[in-house]
C-alpha atoms as a PDB file:
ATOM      1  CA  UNK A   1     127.978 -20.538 -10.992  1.00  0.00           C
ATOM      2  CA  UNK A   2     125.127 -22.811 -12.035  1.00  0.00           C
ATOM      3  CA  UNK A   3     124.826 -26.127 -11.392  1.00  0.00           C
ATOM      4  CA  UNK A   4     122.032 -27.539 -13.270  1.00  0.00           C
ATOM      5  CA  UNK A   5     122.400 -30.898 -12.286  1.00  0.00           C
ATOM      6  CA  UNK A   6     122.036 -29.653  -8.921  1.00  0.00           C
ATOM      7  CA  UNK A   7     118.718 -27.873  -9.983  1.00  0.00           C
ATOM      8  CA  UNK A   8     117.354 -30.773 -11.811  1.00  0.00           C
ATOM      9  CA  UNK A   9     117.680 -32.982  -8.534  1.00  0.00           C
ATOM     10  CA  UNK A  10     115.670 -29.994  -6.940  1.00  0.00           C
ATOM     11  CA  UNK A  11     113.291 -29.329  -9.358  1.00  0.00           C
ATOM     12  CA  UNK A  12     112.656 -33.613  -9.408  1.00  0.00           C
ATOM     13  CA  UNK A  13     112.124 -33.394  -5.387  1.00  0.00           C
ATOM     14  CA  UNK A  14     109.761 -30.335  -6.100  1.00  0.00           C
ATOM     15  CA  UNK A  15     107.363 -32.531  -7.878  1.00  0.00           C
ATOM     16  CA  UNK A  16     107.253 -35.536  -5.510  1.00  0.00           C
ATOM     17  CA  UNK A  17     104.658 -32.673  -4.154  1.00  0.00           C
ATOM     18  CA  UNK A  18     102.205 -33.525  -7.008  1.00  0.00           C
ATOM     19  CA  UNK A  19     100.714 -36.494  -8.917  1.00  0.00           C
ATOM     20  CA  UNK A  20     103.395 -38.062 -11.491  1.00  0.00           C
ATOM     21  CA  UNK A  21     100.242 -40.279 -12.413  1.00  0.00           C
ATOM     22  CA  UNK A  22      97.962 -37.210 -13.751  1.00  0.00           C
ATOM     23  CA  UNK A  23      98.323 -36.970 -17.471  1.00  0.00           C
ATOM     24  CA  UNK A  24      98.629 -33.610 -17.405  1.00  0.00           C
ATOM     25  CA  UNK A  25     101.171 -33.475 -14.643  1.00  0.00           C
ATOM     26  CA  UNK A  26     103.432 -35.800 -16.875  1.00  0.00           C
ATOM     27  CA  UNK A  27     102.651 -33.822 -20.152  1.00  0.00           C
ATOM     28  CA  UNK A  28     104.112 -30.815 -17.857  1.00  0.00           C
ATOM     29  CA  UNK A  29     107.155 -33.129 -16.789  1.00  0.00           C
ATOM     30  CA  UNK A  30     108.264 -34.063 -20.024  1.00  0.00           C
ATOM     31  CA  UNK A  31     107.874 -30.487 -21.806  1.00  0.00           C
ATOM     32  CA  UNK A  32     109.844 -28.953 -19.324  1.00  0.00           C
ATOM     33  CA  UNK A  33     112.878 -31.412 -19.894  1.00  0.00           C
ATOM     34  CA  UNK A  34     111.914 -31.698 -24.133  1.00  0.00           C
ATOM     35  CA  UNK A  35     112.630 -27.112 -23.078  1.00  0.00           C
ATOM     36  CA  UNK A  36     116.048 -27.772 -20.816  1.00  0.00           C
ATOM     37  CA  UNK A  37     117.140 -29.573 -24.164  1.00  0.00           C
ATOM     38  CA  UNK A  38     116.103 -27.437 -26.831  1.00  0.00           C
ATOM     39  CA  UNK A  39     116.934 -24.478 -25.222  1.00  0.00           C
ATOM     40  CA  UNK A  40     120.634 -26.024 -24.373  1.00  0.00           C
ATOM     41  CA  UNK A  41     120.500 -26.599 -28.253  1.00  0.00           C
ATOM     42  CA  UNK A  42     119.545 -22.866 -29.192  1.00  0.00           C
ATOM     43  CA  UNK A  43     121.852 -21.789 -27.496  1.00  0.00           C
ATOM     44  CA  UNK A  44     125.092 -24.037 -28.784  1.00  0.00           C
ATOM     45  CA  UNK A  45     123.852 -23.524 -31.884  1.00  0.00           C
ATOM     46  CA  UNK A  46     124.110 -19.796 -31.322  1.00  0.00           C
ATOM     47  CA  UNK A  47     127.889 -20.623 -29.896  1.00  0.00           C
ATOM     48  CA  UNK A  48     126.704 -19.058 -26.855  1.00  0.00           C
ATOM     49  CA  UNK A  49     129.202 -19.395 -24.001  1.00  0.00           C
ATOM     50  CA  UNK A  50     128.922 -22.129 -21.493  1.00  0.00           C
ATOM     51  CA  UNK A  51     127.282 -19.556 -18.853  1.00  0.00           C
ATOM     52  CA  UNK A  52     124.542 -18.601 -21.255  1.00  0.00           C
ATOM     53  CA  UNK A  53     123.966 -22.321 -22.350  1.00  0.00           C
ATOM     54  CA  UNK A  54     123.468 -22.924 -18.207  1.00  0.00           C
ATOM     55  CA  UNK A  55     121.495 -20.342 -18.142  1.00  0.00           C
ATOM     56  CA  UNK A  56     119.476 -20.897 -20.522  1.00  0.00           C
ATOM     57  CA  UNK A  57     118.603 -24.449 -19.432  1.00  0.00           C
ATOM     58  CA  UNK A  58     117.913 -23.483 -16.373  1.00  0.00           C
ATOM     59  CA  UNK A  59     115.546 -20.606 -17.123  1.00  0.00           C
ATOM     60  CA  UNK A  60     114.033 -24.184 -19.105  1.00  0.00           C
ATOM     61  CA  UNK A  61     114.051 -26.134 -16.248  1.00  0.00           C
ATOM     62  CA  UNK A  62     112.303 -23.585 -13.884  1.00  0.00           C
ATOM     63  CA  UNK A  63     109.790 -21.691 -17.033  1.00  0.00           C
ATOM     64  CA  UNK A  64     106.689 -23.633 -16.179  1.00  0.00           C
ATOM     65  CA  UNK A  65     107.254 -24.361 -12.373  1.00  0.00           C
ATOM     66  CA  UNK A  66     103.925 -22.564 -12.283  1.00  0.00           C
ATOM     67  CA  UNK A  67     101.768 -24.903 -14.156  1.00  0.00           C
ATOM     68  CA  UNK A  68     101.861 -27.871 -11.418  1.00  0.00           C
ATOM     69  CA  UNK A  69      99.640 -25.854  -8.983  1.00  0.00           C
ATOM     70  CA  UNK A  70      97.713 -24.842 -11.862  1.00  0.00           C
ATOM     71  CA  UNK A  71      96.847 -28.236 -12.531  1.00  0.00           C
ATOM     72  CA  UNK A  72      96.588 -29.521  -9.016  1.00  0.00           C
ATOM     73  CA  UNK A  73      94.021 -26.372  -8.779  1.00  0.00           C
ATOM     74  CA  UNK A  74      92.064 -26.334 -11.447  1.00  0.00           C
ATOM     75  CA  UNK A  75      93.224 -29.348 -13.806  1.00  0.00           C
ATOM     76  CA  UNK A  76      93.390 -26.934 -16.522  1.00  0.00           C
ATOM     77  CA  UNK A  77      96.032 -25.373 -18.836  1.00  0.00           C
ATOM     78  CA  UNK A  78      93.438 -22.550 -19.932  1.00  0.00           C
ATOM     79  CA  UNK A  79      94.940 -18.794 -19.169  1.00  0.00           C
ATOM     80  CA  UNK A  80      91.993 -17.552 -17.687  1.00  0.00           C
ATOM     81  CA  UNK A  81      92.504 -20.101 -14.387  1.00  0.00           C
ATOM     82  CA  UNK A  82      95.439 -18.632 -14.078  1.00  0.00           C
ATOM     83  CA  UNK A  83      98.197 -16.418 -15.257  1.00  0.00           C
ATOM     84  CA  UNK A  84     101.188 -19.632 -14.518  1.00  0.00           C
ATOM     85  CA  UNK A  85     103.847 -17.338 -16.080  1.00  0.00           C
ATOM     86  CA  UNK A  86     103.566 -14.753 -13.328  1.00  0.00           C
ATOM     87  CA  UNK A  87     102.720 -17.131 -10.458  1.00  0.00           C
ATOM     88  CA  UNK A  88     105.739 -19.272 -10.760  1.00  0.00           C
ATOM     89  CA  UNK A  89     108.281 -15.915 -10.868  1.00  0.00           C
ATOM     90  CA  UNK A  90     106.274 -15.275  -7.701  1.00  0.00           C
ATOM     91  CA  UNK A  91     106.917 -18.858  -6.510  1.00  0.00           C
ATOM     92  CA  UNK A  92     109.917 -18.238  -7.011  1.00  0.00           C
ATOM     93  CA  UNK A  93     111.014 -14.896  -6.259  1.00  0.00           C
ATOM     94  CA  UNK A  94     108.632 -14.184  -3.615  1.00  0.00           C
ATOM     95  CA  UNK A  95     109.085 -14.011   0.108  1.00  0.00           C
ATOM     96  CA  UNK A  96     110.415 -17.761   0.588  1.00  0.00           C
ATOM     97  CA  UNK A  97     112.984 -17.004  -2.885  1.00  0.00           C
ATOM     98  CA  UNK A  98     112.479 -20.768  -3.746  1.00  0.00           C
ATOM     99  CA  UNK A  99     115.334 -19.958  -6.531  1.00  0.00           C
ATOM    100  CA  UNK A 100     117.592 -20.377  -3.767  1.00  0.00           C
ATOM    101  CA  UNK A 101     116.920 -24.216  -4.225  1.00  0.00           C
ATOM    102  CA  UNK A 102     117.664 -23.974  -7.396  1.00  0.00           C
ATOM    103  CA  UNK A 103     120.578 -21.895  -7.874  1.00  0.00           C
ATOM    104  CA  UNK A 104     122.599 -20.630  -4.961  1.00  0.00           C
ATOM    105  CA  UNK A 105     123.830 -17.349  -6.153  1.00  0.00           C
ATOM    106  CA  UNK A 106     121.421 -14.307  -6.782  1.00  0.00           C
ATOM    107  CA  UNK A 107     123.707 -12.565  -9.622  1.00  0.00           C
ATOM    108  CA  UNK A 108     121.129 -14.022 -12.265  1.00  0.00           C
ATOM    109  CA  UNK A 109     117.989 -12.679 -10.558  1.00  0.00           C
ATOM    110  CA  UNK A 110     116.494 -10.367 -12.303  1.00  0.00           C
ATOM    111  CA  UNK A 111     117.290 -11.937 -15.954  1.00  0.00           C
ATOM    112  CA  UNK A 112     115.393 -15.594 -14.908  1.00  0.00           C
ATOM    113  CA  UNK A 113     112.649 -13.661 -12.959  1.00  0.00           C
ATOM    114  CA  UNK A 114     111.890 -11.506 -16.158  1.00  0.00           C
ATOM    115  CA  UNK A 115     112.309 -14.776 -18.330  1.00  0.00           C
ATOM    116  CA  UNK A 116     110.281 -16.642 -16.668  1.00  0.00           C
ATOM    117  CA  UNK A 117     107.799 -13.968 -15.675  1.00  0.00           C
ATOM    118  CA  UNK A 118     107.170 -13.086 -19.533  1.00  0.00           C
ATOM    119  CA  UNK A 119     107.350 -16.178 -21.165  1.00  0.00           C
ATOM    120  CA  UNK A 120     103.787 -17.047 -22.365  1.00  0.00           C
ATOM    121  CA  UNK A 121     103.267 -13.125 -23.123  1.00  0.00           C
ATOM    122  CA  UNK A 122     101.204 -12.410 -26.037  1.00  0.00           C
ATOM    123  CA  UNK A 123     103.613  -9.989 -27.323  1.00  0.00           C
ATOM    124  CA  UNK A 124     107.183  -9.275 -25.505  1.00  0.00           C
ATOM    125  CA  UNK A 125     107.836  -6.098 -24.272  1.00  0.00           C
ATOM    126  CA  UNK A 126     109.132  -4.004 -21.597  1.00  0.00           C
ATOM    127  CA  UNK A 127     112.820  -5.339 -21.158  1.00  0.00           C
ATOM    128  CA  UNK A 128     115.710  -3.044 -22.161  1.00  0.00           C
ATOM    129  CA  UNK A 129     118.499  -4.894 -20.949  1.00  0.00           C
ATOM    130  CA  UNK A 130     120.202  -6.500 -24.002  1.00  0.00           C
ATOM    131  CA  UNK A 131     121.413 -10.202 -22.188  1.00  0.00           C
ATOM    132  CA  UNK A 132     117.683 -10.557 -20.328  1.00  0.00           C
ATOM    133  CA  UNK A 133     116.076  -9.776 -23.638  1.00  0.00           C
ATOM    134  CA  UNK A 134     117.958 -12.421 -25.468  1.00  0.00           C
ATOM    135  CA  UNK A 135     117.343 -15.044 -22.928  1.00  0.00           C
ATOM    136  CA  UNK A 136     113.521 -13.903 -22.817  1.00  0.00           C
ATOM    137  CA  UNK A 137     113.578 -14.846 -26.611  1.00  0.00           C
ATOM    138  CA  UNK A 138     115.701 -17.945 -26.185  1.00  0.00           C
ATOM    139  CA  UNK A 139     113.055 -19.538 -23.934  1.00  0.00           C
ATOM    140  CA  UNK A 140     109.969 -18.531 -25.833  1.00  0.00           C
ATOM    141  CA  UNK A 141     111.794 -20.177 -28.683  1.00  0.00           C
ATOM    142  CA  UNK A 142     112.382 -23.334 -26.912  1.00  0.00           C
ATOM    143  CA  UNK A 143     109.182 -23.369 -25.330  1.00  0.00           C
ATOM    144  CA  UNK A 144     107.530 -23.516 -28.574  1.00  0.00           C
ATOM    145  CA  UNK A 145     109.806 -25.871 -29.991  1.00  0.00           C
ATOM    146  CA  UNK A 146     109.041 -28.642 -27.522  1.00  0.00           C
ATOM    147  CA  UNK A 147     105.753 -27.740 -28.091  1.00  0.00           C
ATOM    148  CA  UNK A 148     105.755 -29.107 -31.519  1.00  0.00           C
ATOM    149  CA  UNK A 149     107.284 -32.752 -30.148  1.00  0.00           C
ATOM    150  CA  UNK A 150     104.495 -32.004 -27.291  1.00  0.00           C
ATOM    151  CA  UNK A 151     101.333 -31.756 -30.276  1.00  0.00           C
ATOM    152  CA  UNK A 152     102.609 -35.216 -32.129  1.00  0.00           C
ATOM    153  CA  UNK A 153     102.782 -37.329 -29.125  1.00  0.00           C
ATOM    154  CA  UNK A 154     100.398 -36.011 -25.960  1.00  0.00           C
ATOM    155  CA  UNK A 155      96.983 -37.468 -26.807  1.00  0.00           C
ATOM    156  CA  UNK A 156      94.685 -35.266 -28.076  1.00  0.00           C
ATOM    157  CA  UNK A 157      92.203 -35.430 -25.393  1.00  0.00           C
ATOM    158  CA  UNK A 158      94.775 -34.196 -22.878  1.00  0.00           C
ATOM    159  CA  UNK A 159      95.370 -31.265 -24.989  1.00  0.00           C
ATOM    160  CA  UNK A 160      92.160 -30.202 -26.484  1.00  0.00           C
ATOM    161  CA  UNK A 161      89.426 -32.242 -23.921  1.00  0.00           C
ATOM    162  CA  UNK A 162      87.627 -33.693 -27.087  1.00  0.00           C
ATOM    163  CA  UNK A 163      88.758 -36.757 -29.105  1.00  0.00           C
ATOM    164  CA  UNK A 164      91.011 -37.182 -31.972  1.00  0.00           C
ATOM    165  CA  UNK A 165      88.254 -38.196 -34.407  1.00  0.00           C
ATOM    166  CA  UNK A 166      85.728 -35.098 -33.260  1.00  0.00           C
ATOM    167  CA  UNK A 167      88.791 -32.773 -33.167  1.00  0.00           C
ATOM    168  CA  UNK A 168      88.806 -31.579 -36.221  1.00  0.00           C
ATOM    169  CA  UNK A 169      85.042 -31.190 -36.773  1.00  0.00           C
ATOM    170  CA  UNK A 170      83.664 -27.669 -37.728  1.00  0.00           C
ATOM    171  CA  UNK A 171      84.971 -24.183 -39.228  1.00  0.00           C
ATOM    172  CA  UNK A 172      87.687 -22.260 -38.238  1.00  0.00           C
ATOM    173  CA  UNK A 173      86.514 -19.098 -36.637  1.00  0.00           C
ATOM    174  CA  UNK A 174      87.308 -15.613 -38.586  1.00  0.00           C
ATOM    175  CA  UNK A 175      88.871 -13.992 -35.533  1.00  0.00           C
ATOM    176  CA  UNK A 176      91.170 -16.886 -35.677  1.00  0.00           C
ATOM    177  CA  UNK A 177      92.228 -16.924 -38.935  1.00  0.00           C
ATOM    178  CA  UNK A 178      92.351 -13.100 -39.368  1.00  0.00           C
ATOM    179  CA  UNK A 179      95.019 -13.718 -37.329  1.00  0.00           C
ATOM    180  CA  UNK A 180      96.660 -16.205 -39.212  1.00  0.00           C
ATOM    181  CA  UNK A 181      96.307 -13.939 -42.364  1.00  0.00           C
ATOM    182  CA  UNK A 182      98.153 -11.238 -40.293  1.00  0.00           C
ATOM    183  CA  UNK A 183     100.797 -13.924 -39.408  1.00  0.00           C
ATOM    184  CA  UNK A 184     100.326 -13.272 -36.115  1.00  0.00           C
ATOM    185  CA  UNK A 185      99.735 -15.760 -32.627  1.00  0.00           C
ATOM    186  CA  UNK A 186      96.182 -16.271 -31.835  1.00  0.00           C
ATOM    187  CA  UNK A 187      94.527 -14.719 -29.009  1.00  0.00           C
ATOM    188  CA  UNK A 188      93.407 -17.151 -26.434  1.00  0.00           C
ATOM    189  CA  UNK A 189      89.808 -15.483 -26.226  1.00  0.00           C
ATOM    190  CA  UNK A 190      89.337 -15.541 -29.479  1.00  0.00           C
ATOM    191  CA  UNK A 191      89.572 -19.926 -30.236  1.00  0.00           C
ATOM    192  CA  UNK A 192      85.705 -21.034 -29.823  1.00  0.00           C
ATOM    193  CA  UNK A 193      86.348 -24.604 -30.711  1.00  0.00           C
ATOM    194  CA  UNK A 194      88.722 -27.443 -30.627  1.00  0.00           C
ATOM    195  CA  UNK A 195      90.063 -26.635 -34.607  1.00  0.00           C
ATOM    196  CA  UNK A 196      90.645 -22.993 -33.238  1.00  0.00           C
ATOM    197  CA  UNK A 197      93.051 -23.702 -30.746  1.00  0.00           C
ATOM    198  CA  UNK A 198      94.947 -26.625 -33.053  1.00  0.00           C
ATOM    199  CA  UNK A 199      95.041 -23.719 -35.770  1.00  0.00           C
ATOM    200  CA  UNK A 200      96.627 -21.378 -32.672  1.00  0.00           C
ATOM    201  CA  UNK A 201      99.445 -24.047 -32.100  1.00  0.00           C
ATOM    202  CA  UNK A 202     100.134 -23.485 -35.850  1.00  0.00           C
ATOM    203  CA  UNK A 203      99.879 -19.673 -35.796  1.00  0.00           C
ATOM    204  CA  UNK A 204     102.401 -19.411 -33.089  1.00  0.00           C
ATOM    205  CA  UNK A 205     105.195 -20.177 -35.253  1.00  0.00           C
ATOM    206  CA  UNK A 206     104.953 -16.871 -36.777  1.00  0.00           C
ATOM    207  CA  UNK A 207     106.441 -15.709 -33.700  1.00  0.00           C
ATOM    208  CA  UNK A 208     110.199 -17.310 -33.893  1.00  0.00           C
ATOM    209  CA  UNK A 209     113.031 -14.930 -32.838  1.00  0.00           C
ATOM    210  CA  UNK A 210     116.041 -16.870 -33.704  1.00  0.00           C
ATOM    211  CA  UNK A 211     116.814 -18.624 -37.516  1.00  0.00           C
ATOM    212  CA  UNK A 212     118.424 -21.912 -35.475  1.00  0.00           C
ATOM    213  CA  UNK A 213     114.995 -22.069 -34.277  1.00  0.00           C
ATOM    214  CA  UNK A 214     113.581 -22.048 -37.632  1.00  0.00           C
ATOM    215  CA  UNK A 215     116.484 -24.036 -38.391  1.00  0.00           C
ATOM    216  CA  UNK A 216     115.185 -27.003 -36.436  1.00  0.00           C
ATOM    217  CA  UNK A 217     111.256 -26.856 -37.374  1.00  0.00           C
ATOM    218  CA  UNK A 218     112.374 -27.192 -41.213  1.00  0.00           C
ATOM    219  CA  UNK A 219     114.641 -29.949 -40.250  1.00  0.00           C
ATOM    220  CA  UNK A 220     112.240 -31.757 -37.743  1.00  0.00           C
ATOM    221  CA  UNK A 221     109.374 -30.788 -40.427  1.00  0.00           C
ATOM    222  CA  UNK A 222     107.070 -29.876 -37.666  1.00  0.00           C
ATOM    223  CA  UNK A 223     104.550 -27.629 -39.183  1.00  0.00           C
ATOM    224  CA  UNK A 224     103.277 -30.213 -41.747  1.00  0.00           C
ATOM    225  CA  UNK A 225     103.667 -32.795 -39.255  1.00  0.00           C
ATOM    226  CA  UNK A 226     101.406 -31.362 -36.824  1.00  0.00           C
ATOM    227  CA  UNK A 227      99.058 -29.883 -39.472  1.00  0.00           C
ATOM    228  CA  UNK A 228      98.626 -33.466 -40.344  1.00  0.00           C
ATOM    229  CA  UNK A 229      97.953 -34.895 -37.006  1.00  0.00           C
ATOM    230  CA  UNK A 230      94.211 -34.421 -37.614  1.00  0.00           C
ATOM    231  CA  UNK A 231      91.357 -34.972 -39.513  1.00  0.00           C
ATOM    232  CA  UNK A 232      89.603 -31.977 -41.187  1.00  0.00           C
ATOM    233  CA  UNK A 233      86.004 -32.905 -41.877  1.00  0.00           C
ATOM    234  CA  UNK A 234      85.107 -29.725 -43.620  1.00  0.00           C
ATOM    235  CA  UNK A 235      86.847 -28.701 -47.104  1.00  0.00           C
ATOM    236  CA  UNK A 236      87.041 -24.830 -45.628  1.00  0.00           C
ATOM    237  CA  UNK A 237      88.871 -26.061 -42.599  1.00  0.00           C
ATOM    238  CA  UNK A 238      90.820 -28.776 -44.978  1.00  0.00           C
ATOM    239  CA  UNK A 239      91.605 -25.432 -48.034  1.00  0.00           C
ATOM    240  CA  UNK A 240      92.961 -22.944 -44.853  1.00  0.00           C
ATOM    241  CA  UNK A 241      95.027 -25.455 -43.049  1.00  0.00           C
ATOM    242  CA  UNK A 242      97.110 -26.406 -46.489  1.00  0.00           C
ATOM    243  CA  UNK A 243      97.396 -22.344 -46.958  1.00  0.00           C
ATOM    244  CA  UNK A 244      98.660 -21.658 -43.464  1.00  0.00           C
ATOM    245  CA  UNK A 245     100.837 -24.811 -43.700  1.00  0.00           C
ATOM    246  CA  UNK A 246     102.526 -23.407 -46.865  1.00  0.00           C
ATOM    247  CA  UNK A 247     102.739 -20.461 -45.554  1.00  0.00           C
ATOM    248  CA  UNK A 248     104.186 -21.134 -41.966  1.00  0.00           C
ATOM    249  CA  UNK A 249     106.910 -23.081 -44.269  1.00  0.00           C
ATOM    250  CA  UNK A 250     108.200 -20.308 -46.236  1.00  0.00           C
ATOM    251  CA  UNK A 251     107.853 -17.457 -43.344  1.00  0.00           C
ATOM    252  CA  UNK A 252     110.218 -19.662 -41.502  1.00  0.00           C
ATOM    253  CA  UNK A 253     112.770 -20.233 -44.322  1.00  0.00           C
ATOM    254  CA  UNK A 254     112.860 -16.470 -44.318  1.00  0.00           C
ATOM    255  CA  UNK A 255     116.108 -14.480 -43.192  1.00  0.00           C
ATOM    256  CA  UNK A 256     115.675 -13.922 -39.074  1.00  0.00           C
ATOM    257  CA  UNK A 257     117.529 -11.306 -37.415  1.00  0.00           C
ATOM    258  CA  UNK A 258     119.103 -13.194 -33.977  1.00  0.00           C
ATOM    259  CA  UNK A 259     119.063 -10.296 -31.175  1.00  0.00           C
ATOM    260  CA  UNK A 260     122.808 -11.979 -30.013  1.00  0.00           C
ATOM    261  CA  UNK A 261     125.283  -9.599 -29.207  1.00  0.00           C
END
């Protein structure tokens, strides 16, 4: 049985190991509570039983357990310090099975390890079992969700390292938007300036598994929203974001086919 009021106490005396005070710390706080709730609201949405709902908040609670040593180490979110996905199933499932603190019983295992261990994948692949595959979706679902709330409020210095009115200088770069055009996620190696990775937080919409996600963008409006959030001092960069924008809107008012059993 889960007890994820249990696991939130843990997870709370977990972090009294790093600095609340650190910007990025807190941004990393508050997404991974904005995730418990969205993916608690996936998954009621979905009428999922009350294990799955559980389970899937928990899988939120624990996701990015990996990104608080990330910080502390290199006070950076970027992939190439470190892959935070695969340390914090290690963290977890390693040698000292932290889960245990978490979640007394090992009958979910395998299906959070796997969540949590492929959860900021480019592409998902390589899990055949139908339940663990669902929950993999459910949380990159949420994830992204809360990261629309996270792009209107977290200051834009925190996110991109360059201010809000500089943000949104310069071109997008054609590796970037190829992949837009594609409707396809960005590649992290290929954003070479702060409008590339803003663009990226759009593109990433085009990978939604479930329509109650896509449900709940329309009805939160979050693609406009955070399209809008900056200023676009060239009219290339101002013509592409308005196409993507429009487009982002109608892919996600498309039919989705929900992997539920």
């Amino acid at each position: 049985m889960i007890d994820i009021e249990h696991a939130k106490q843990e997870f709370e005396n977990y972090l009294d190991e790093y600095d609340r005070q650190d910007e990025q710390i807190y941004l990393k706080i508050e997404h991974t509570y904005g995730v418990v709730k969205y993916a608690g609201e996936i998954a009621r949405r979905m009428e999922c039983s009350r294990e799955d709902v559980e389970l899937a908040e928990l899988i939120g609670l624990l996701h990015d357990i990996g990104r608080f040593e990330q910080i502390r180490r290199f006070h950076s979110f970027e992939p190439g310090t470190m892959d935070h996905a695969v340390f914090g199933a290690e963290l977890l499932f390693g040698e000292e099975k932290m889960i245990r603190r978490f979640v007394r019983e090992d009958l979910f295992d395998d299906l959070i390890n796997a969540a949590i261990r492929k959860h900021s994948d480019f592409k998902l692949e390589g899990i055949h079992d139908a339940r663990t595959l669902f929950h993999a979706k459910l949380i990159r679902d949420a994830d992204k969700l809360d990261n629309c709330r996270v792009k209107l409020v977290a200051s834009i210095e925190a996110m991109l390292g360059v201010s809000e009115e500089t943000a949104g200088e310069g071109l997008i770069s054609p590796a970037v938007w190829e992949s837009c055009l594609r409707r396809e996620s960005v590649l992290s190696a290929d954003r070479q300036v702060p409008v590339d990775y803003w663009v990226s937080y759009l593109a990433q919409y085009y990978d939604i598994n479930f329509p109650e996600t896509c449900e709940i963008i329309e009805e939160e409006d979050y693609i406009t929203r955070i399209a809008s959030r900056l200023t676009y001092k060239e009219q290339d960069t101002r013509d592409k974001i308005r196409i993507l924008t429009e487009d982002l809107n109608r892919y996600l008012e498309m039919p989705a086919v929900s992997v539920k059993e």
